[in-house]
Protein backbone atom coordinates (compact mmCIF):
# COMPACT_ATOMS: atom_id res chain seq x y z
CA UNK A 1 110.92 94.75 86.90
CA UNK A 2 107.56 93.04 87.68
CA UNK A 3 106.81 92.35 90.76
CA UNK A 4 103.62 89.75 91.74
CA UNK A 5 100.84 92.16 92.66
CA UNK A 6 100.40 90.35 96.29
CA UNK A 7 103.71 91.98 97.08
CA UNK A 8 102.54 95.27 95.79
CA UNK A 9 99.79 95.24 97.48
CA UNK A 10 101.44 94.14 100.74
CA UNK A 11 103.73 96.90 100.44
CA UNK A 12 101.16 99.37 99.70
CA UNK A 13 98.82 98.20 102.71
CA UNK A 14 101.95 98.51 104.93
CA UNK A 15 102.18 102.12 103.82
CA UNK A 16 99.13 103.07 104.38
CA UNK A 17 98.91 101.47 107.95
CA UNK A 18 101.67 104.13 108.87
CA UNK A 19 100.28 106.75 111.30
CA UNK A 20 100.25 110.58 110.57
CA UNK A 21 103.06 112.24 112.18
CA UNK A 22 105.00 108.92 111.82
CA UNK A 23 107.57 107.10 109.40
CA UNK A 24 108.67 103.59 108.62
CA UNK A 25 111.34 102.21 106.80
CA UNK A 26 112.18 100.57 103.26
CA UNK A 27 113.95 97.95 105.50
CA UNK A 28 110.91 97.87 108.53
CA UNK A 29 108.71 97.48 105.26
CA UNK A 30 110.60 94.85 103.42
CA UNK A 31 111.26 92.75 106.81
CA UNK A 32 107.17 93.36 107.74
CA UNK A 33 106.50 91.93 104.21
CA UNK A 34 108.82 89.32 103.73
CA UNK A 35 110.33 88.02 100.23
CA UNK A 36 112.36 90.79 99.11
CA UNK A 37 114.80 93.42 100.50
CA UNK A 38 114.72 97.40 101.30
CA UNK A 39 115.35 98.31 97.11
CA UNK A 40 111.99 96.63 96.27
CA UNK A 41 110.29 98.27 98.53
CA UNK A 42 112.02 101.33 96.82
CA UNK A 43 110.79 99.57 93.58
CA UNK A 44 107.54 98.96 94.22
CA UNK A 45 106.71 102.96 95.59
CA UNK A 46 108.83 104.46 92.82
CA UNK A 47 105.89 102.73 90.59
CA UNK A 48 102.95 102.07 92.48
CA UNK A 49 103.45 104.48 95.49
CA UNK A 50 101.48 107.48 94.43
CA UNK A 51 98.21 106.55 96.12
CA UNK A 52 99.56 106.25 99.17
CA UNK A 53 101.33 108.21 101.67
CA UNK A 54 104.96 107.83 100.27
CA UNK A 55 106.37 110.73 102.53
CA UNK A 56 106.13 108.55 105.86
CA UNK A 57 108.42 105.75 104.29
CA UNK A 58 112.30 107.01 104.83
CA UNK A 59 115.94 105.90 104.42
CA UNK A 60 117.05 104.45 107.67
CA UNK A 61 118.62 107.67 108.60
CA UNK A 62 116.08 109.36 108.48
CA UNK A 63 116.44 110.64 105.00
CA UNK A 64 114.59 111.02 101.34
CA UNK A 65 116.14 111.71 98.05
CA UNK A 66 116.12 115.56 97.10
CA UNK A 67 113.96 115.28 94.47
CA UNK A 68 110.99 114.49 96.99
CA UNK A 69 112.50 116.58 99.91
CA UNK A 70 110.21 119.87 99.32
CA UNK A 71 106.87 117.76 99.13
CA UNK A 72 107.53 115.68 101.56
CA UNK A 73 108.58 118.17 103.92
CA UNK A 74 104.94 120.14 103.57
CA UNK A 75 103.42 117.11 104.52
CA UNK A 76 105.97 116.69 107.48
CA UNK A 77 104.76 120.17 108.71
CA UNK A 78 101.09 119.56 107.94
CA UNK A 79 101.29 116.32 110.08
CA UNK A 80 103.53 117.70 113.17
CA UNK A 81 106.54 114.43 112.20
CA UNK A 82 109.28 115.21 114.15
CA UNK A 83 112.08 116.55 112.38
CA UNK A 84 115.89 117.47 112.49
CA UNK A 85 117.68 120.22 111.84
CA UNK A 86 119.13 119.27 109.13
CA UNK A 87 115.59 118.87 107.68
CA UNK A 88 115.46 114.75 107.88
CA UNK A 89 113.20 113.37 110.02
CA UNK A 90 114.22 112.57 113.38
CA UNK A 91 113.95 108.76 112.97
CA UNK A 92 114.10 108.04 116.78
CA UNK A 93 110.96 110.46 117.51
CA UNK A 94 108.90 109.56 114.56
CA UNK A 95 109.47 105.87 113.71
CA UNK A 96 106.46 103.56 113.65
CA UNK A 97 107.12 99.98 113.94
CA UNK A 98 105.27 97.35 111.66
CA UNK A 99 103.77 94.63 113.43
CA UNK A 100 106.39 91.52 113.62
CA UNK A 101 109.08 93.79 112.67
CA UNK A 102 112.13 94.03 115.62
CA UNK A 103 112.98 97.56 116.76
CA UNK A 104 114.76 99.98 114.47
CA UNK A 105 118.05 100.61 114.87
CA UNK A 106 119.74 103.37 117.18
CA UNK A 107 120.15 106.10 114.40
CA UNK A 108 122.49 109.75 115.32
C-alpha cells in the first residue's frame, strides 16, 4: 500500500514529537493527522517507523504486539514510562496527547 509521503511524514513527525517516558496512540496519531484511521498509522510505522521512536506509539490499551514486546520494554525501562504489571504500559500514567487531539479514553 502506498501511502502519499506528506502523510508519512506527518505520521513520522508526530512520533517523534512524543516525549521520553511517554506514549501516544495509533488512534491519537491518526486523529492528530487527519485522512486515515488507527491501521495506517500501523501501516505507515510497520514500513517507515524505524527511524523513529516506534516504542512510545501503543494499542489503546496500552499494549504492543509480542514480537516488539522485549525491545520495547528496554526502552520503557531506559526512559522511566510507566508501566503495568502485566508488562503494558500504564496508558493513564504515560499517555501524551497530540496537539488538537481530545483526551484519551478511560482505559482499566
Amino acid at each position: 500500500m502506498r501511502h502519499p509521503e506528506d502523510y508519512v511524514e506527518a505520521v513520522l513527525a508526530c512520533v517523534e514529537a512524543v516525549p521520553r517516558g511517554r506514549v501516544t496512540t495509533y488512534g491519537a496519531i491518526a486523529d492528530a493527522v487527519g485522512r486515515y484511521g488507527p491501521r495506517r498509522v500501523g501501516n505507515v510505522m510497520s514500513t517507515h517507523g524505524g527511524g523513529v521512536p516506534w516504542w512510545r506509539v501503543v494499542r489503546a490499551d496500552g499494549s504492543l504486539p509480542d514480537s516488539h514486546h522485549d525491545t520495547a520494554r528496554q526502552a520503557y525501562l531506559e526512559e522511566g514510562t510507566p508501566l503495568r504489571r502485566s508488562g503494558a504500559v500504564d496508558i493513564r500514567a504515560a499517555f501524551w496527547q497530540p496537539p488538537g487531539v481530545p483526551p484519551a479514553p478511560d482505559v482499566a
